[in-house]
N, C-alpha and C. Protein backbone atom coordinates (compact mmCIF):
# COMPACT_ATOMS: atom_id res chain seq x y z
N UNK A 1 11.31 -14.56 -41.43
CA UNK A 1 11.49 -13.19 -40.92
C UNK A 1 10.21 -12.68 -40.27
N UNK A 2 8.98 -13.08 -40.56
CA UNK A 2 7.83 -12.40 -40.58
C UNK A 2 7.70 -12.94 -38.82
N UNK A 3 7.56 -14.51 -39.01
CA UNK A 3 7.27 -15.04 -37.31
C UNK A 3 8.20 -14.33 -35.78
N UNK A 4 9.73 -13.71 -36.95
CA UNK A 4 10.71 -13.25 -35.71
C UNK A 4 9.79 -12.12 -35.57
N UNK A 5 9.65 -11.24 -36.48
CA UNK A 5 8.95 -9.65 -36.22
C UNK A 5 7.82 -9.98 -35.36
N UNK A 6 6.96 -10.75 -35.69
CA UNK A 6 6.13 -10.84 -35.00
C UNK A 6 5.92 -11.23 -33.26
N UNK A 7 7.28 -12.45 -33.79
CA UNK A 7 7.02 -12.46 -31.67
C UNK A 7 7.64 -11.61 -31.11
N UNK A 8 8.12 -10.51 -31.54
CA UNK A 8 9.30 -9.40 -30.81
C UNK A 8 7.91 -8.72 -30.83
N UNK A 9 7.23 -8.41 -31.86
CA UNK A 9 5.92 -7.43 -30.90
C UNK A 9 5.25 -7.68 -29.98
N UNK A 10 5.56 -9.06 -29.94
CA UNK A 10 4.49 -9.52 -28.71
C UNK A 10 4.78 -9.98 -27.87
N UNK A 11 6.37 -9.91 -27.83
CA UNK A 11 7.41 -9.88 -26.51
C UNK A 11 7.46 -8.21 -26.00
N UNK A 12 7.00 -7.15 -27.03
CA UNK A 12 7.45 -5.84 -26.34
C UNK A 12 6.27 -5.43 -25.97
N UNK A 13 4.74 -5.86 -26.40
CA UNK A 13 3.85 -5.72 -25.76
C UNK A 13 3.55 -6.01 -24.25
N UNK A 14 4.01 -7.70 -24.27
CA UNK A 14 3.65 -8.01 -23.16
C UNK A 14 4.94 -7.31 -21.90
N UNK A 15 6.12 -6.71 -22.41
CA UNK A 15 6.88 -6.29 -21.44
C UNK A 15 5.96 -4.87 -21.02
N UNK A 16 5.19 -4.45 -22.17
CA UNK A 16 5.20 -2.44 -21.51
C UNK A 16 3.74 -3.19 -20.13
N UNK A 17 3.09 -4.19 -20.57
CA UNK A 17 1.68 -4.76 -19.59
C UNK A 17 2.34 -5.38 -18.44
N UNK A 18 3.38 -5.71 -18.03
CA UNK A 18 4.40 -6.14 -17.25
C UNK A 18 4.74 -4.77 -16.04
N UNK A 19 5.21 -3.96 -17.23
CA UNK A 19 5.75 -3.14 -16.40
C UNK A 19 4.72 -1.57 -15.82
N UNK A 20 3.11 -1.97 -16.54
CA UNK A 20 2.39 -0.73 -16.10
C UNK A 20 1.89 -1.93 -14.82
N UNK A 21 1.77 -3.01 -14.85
CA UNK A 21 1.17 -3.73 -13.85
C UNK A 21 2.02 -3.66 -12.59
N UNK A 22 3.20 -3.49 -12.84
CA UNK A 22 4.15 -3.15 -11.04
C UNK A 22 4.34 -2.21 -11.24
N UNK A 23 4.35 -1.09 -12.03
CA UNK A 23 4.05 0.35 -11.14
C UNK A 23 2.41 0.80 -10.73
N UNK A 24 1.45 0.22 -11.37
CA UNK A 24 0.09 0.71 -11.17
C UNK A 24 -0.38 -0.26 -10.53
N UNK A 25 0.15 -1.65 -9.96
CA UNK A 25 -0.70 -2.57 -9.69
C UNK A 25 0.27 -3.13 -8.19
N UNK A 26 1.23 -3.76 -8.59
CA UNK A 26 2.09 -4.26 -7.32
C UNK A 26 2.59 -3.64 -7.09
N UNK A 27 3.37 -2.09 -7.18
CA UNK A 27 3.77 -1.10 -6.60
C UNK A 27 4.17 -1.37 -4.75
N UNK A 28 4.59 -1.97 -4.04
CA UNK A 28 4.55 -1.92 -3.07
C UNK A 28 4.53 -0.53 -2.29
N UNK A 29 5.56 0.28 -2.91
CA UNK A 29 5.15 1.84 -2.33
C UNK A 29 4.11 2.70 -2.90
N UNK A 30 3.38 2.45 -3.42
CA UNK A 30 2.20 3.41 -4.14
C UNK A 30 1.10 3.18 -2.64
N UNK A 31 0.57 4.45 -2.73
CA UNK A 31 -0.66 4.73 -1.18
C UNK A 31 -1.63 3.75 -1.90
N UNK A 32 -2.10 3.35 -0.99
CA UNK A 32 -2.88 2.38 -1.60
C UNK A 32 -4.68 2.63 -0.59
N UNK A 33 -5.47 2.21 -0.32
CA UNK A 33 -6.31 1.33 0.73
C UNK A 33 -7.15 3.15 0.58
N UNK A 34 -7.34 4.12 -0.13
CA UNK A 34 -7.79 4.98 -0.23
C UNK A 34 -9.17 5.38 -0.14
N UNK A 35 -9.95 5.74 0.77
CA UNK A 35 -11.67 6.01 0.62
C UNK A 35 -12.14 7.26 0.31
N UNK A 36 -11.57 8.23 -0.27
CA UNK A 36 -11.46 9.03 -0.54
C UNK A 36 -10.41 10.43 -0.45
N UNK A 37 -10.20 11.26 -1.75
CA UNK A 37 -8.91 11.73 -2.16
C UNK A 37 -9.16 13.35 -2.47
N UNK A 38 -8.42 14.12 -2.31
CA UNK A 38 -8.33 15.41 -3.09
C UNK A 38 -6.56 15.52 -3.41
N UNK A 39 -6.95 17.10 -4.02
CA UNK A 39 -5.57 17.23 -4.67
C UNK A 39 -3.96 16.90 -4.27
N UNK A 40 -4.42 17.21 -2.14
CA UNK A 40 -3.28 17.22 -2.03
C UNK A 40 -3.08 16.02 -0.38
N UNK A 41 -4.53 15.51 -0.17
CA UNK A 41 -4.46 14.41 0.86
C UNK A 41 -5.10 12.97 0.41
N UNK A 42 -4.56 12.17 0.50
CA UNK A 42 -5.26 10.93 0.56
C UNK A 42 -5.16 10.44 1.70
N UNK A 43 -7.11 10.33 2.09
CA UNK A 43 -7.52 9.58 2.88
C UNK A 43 -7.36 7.82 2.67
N UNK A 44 -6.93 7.34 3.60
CA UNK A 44 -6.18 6.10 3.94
C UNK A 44 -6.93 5.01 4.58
N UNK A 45 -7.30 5.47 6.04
CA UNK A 45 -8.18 4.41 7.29
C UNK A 45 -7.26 3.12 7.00
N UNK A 46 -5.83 2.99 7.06
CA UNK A 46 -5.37 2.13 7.39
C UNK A 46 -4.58 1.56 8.54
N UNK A 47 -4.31 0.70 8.86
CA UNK A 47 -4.04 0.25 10.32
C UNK A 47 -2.07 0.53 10.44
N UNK A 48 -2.01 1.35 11.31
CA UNK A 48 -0.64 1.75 11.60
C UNK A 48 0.38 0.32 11.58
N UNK A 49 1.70 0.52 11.05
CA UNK A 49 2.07 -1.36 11.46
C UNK A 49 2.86 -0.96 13.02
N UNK A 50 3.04 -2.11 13.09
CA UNK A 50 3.33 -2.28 14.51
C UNK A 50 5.00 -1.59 14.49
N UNK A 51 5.47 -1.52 15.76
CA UNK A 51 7.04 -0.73 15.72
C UNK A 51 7.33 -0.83 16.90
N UNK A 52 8.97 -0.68 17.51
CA UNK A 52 9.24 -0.24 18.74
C UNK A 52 10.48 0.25 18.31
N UNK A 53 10.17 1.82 18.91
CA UNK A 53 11.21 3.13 18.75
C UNK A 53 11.22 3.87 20.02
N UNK A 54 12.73 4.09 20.22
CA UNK A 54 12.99 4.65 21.50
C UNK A 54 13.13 6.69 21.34
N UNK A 55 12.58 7.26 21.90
CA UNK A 55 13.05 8.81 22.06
C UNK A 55 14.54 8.76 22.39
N UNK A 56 15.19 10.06 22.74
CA UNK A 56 16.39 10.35 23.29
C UNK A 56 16.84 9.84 24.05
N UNK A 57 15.94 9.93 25.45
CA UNK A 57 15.89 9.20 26.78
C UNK A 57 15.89 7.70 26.93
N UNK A 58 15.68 6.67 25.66
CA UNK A 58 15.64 5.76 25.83
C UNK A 58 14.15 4.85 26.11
N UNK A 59 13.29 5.63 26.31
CA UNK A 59 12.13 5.56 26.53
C UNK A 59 11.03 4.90 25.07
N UNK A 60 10.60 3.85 25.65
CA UNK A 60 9.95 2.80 24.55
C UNK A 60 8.80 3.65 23.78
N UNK A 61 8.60 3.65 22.74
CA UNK A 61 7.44 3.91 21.99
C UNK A 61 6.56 3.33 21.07
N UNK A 62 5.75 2.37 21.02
CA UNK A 62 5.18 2.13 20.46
C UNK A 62 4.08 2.20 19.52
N UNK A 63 3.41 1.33 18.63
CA UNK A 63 2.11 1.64 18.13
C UNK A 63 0.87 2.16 19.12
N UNK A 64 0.71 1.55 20.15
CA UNK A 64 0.08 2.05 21.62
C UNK A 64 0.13 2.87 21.91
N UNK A 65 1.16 3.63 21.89
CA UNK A 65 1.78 5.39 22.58
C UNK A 65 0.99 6.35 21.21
N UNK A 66 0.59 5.53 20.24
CA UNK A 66 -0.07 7.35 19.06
C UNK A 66 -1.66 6.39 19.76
N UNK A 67 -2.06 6.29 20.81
CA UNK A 67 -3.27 6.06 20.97
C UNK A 67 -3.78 6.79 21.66
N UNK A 68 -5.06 7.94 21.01
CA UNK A 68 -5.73 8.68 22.06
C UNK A 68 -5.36 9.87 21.57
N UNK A 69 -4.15 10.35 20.84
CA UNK A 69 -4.02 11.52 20.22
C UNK A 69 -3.40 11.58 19.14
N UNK A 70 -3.74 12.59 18.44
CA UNK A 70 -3.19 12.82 16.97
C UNK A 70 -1.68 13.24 16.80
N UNK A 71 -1.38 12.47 15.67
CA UNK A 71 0.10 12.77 15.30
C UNK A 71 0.50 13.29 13.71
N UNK A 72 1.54 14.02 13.63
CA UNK A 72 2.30 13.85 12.13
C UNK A 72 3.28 12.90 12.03
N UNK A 73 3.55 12.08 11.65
CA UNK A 73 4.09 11.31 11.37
C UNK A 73 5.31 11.78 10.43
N UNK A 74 6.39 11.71 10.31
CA UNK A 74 7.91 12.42 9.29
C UNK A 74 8.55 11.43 9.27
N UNK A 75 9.34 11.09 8.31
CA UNK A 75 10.69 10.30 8.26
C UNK A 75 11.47 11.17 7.69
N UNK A 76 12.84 11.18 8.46
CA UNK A 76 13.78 12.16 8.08
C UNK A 76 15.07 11.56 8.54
N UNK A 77 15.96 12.23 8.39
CA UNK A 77 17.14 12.13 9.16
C UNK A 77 17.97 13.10 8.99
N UNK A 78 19.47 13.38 9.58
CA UNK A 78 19.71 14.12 9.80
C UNK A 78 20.75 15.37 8.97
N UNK A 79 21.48 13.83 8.41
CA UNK A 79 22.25 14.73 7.32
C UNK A 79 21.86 14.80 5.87
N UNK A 80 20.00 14.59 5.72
CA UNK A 80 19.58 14.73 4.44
C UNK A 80 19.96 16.15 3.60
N UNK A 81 20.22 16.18 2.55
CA UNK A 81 19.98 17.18 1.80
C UNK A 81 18.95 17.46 0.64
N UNK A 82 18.24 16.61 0.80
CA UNK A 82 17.19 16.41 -0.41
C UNK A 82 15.87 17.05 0.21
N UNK A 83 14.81 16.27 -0.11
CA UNK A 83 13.56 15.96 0.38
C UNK A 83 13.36 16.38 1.81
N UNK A 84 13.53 15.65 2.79
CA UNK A 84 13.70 16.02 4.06
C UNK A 84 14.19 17.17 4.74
N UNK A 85 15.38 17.50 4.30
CA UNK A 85 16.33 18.76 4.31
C UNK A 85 14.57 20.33 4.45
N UNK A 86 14.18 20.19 3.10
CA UNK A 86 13.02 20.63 2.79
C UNK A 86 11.92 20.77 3.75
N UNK A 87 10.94 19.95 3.98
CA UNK A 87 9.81 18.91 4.10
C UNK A 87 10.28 19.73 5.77
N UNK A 88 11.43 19.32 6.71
CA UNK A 88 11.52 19.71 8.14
C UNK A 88 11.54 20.93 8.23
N UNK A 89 11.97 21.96 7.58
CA UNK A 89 11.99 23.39 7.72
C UNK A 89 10.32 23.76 7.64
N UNK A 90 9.75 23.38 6.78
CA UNK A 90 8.53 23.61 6.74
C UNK A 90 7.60 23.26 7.43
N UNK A 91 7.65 21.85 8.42
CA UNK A 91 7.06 21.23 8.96
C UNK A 91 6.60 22.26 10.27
N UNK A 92 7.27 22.32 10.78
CA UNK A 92 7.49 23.32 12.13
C UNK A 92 6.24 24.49 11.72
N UNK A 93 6.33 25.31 10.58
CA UNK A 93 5.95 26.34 10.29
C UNK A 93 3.88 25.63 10.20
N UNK A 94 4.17 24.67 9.73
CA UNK A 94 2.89 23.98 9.83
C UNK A 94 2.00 23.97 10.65
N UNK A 95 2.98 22.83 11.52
CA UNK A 95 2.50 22.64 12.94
C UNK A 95 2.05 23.79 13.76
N UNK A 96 2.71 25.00 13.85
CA UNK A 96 2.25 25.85 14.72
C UNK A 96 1.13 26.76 13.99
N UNK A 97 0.15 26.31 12.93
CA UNK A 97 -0.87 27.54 12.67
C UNK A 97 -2.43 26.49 12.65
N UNK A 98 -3.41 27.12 12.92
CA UNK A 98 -4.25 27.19 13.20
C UNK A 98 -5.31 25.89 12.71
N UNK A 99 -5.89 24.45 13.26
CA UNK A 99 -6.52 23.72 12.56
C UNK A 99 -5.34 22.49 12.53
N UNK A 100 -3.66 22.60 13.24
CA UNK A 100 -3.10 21.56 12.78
C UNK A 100 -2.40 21.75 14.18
N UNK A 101 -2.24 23.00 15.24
CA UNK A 101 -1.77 22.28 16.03
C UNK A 101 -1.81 21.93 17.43
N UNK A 102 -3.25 21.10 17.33
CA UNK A 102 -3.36 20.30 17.95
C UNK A 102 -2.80 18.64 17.82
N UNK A 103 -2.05 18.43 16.67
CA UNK A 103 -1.31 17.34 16.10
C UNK A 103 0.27 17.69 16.94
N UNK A 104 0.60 16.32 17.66
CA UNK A 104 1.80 16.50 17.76
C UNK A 104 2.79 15.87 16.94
N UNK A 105 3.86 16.12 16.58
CA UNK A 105 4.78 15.88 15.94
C UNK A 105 5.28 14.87 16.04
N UNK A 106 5.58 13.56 15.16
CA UNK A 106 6.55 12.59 15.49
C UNK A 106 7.79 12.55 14.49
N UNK A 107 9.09 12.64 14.46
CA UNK A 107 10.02 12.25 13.73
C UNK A 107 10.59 10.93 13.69
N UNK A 108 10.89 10.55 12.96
CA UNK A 108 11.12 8.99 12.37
C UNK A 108 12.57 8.57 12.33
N UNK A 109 13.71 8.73 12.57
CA UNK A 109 15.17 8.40 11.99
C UNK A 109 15.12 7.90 11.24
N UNK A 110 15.78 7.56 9.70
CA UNK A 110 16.14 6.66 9.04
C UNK A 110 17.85 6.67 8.75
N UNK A 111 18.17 7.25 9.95
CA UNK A 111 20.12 6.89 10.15
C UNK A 111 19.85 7.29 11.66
N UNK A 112 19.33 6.04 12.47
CA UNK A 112 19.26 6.50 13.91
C UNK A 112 20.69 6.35 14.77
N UNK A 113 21.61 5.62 13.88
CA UNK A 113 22.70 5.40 15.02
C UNK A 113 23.94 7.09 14.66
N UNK A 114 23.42 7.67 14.05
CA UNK A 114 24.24 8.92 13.84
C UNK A 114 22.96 10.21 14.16
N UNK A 115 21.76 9.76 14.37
CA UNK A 115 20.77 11.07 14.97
C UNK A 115 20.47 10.77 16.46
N UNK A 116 20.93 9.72 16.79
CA UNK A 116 21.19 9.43 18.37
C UNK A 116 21.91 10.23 19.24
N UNK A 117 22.97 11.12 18.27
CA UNK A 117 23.85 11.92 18.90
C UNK A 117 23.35 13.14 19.10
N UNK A 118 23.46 13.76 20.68
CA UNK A 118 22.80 15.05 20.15
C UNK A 118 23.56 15.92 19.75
N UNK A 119 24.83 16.03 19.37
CA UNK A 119 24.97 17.41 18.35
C UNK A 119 24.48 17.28 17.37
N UNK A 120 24.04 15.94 16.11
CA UNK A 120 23.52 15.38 15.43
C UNK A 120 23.07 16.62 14.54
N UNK A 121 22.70 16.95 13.62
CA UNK A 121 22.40 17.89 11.99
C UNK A 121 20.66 17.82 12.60
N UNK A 122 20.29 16.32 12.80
CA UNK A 122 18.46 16.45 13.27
C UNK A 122 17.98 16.71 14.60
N UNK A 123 19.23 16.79 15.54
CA UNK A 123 18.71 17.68 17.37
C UNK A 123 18.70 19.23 16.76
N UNK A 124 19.97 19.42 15.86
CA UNK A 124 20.29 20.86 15.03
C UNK A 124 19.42 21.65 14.77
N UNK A 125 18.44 20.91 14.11
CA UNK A 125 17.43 21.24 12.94
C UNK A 125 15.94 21.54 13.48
N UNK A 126 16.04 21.04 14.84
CA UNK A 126 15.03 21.29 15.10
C UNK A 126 14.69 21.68 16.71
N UNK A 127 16.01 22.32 17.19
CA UNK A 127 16.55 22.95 18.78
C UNK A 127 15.67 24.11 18.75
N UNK A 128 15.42 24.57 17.61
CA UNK A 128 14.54 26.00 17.70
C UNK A 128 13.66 26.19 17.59
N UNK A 129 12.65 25.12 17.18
CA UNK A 129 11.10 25.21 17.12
C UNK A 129 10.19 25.01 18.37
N UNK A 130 9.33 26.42 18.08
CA UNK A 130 8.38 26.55 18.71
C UNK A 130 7.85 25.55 19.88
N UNK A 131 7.11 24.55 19.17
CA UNK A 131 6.84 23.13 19.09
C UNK A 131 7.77 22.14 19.09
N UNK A 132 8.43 21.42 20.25
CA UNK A 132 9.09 20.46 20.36
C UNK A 132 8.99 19.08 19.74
N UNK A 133 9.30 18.59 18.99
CA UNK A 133 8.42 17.58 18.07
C UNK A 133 9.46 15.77 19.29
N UNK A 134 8.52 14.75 18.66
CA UNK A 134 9.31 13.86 19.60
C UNK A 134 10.11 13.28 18.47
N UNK A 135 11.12 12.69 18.53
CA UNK A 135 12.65 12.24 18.00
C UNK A 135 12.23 10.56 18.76
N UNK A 136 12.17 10.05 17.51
CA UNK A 136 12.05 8.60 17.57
C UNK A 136 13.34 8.03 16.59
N UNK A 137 13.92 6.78 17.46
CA UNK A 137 14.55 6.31 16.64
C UNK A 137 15.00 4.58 17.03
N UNK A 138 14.56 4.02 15.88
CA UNK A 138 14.37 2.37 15.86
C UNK A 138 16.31 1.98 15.93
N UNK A 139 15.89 0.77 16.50
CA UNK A 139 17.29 0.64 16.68
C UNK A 139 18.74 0.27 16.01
N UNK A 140 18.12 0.35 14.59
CA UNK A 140 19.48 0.17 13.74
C UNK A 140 18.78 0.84 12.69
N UNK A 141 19.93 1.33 11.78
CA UNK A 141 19.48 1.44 10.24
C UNK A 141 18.20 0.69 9.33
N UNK A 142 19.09 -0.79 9.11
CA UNK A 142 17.98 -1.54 8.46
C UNK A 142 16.40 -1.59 8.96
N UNK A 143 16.52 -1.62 10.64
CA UNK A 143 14.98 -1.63 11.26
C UNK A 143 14.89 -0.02 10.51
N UNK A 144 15.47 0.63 10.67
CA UNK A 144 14.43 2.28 10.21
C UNK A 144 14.00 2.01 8.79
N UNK A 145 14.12 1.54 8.05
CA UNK A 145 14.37 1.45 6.22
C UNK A 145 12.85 0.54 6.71
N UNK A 146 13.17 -0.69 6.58
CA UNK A 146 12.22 -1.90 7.28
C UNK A 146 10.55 -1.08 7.54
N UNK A 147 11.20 -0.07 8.70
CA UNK A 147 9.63 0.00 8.89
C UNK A 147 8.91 1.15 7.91
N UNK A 148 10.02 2.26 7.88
CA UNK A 148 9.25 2.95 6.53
C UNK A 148 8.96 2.25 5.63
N UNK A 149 9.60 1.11 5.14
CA UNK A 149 8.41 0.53 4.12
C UNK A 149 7.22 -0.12 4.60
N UNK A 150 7.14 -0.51 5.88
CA UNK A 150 6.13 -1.03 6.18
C UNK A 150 4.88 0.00 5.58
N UNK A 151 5.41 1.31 6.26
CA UNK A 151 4.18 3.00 5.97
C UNK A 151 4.21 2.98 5.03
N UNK A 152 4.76 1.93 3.97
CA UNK A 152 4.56 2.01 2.39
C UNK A 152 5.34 3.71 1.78
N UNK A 153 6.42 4.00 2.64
CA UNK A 153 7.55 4.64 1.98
C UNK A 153 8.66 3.19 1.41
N UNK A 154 8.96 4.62 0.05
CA UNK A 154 10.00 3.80 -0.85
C UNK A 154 11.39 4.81 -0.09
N UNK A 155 12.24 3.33 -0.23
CA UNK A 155 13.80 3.87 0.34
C UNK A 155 14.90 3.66 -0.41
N UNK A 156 16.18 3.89 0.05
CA UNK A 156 17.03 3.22 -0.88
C UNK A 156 18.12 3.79 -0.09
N UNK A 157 19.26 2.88 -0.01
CA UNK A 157 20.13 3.49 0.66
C UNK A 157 21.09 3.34 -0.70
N UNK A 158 21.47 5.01 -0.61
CA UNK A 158 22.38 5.44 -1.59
C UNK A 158 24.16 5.04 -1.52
N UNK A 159 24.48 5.33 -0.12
CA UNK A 159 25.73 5.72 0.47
C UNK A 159 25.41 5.40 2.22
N UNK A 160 26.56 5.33 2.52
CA UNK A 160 26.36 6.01 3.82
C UNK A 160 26.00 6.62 4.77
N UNK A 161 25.93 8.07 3.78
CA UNK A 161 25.49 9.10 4.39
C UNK A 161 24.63 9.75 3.10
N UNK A 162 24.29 8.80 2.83
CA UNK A 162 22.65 9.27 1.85
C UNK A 162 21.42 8.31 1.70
N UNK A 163 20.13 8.53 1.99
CA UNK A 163 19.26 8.30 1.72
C UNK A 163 18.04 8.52 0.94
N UNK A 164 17.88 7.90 -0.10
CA UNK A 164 16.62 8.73 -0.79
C UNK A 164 15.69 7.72 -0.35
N UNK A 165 14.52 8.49 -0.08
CA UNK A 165 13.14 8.56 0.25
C UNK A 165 11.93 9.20 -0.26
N UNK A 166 10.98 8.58 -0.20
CA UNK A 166 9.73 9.32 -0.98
C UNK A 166 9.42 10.30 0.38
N UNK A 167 8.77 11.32 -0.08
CA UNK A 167 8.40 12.27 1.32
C UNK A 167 6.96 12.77 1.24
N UNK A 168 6.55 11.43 2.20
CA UNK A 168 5.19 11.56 2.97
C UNK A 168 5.19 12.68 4.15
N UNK A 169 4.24 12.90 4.66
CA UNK A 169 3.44 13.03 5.70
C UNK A 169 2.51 12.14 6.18
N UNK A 170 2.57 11.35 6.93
CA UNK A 170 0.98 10.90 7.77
C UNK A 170 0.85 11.39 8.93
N UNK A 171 -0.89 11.03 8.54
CA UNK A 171 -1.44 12.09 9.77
C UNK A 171 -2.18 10.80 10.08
N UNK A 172 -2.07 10.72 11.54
CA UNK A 172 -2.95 9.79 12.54
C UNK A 172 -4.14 10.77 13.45
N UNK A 173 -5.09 9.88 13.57
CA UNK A 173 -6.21 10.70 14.45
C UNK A 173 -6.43 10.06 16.37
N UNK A 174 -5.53 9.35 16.42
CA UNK A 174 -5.36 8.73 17.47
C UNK A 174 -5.95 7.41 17.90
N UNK A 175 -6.74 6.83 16.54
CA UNK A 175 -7.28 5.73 16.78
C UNK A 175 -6.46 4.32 16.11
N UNK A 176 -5.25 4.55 15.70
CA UNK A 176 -4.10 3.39 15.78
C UNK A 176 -4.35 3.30 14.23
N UNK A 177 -4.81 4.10 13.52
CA UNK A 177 -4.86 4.10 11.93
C UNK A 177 -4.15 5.32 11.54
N UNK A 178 -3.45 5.07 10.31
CA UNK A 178 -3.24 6.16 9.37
C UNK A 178 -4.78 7.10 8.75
N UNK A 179 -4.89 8.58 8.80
CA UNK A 179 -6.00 8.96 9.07
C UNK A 179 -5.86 9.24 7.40
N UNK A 180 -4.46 9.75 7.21
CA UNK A 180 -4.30 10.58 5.93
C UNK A 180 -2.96 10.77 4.97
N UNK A 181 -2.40 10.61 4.24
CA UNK A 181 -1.08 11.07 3.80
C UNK A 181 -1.31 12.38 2.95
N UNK A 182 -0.38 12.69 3.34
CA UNK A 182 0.21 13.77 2.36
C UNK A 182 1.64 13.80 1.49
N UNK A 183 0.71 13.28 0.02
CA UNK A 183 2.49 13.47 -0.43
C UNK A 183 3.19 14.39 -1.10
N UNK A 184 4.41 13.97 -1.33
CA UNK A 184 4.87 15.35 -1.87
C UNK A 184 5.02 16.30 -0.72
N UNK A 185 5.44 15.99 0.57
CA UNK A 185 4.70 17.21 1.23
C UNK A 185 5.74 18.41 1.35
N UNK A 186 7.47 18.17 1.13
CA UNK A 186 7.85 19.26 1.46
C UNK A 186 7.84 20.03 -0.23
N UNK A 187 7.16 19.52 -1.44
CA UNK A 187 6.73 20.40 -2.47
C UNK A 187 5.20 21.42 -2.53
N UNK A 188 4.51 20.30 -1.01
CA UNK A 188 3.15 21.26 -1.42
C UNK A 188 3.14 22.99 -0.85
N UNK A 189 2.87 23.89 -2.10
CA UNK A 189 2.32 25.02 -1.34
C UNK A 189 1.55 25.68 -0.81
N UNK A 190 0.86 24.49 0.07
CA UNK A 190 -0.30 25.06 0.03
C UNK A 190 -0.34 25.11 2.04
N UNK A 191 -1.28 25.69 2.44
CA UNK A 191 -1.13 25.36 4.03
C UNK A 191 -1.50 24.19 4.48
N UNK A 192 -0.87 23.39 5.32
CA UNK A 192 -1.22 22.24 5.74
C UNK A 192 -2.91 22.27 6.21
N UNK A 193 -3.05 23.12 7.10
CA UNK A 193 -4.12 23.12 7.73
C UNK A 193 -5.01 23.17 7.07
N UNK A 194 -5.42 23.72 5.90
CA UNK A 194 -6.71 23.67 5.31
C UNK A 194 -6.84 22.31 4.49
N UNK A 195 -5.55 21.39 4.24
CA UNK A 195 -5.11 20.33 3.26
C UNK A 195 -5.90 19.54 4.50
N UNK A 196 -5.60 19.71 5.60
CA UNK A 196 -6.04 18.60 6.58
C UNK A 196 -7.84 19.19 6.79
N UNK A 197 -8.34 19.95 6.79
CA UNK A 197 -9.74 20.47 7.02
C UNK A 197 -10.08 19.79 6.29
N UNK A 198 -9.82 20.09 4.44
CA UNK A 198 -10.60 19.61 3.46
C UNK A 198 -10.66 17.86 3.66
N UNK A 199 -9.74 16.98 3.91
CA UNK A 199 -8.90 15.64 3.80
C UNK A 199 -10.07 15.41 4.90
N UNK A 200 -10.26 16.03 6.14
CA UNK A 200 -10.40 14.61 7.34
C UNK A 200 -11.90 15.44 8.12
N UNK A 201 -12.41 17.28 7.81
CA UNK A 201 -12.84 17.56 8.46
C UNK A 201 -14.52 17.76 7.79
N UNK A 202 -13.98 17.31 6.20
CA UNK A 202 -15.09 17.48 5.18
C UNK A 202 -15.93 19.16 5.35
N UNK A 203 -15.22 20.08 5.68
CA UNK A 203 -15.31 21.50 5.45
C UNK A 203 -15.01 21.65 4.12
């Protein structure tokens, strides 16, 4: 009896060292490559992955095209109700105040063959802002999933017509790197702009 008790402790040991090692260690979606952090940005300096996503028009976009100017980076889509739903209402309000917008906007599809349409819930959602943001969208589903994980977002396709996603922000500075994430971002309350001062401007 004593040898069974015993290797079951040291079968349940080695499972909890198992399992803090792939969430704290192989994590594939955990931010990783960090040179420094505050409460609500982690600095990144990592190299954007490569992509090709078309706008509305059909018009190619590449890793090349965020070169030379700064971007926000979003993954969303259109008939989210979660995270995103959130995260886009706020985004807008962001973008247009003081210290952030000079960043232009990029949106991400992750259901591009139903935000392709423009009556679409994500042309909807964002016909009224100030700030025109650009509407990118890779050419199938799986490529959209695919490359958000590349940005080291976690995905999951729920349904159909559901997606859960972790909800980043990245911020690029135009030199073909991720400058910064922000996570959590449609929970943070705080103003973007000073999140990005403190993160990238060391004010």
């Amino acid at each position: 009896m004593k040898p069974f008790f015993l290797l079951s402790k040291i079968f349940a040991g080695l499972s909890v060292l198992v399992c803090f090692y792939l969430v704290l260690i192989a994590n594939p979606f955990r931010i990783r490559d960090s040179s420094g952090a505050d409460a609500h940005g982690i600095v990144t300096d990592r190299e954007i992955p490569e992509f090709r996503l078309y706008d509305f028009g059909n018009f190619l976009f590449t890793k090349s095209s965020l070169i030379g100017k700064p971007y926000l980076i979003y993954f969303v889509y259109g008939n989210c109700k979660s995270v995103c739903s959130v995260g886009i209402s706020k985004l807008e309000n962001y973008a247009s105040r003081r210290g952030v917008s000079g960043y232009d906007l990029a949106l991400i599809s992750l259901n591009p063959e139903k935000d392709r349409k423009e009556g679409s819930n994500l042309f909807k959602s964002v016909s009224r802002w100030k700030k025109a943001p650009l509407l990118l969208f890779p050419e199938s589903r799986s490529e959209a999933e695919r490359l958000a994980r590349s940005f080291r977002l976690s995905v999951v396709s729920k349904s159909e017509e559901e997606i859960l996603h972790s909800d980043y922000l990245f911020v690029t500075e135009g030199n073909g790197k991720i400058a910064a994430v922000i996570p959590d971002f449609s929970g943070t309350k705080q103003d973007l702009s000073s999140v990005l001062t403190r993160t990238f401007r060391g004010n």
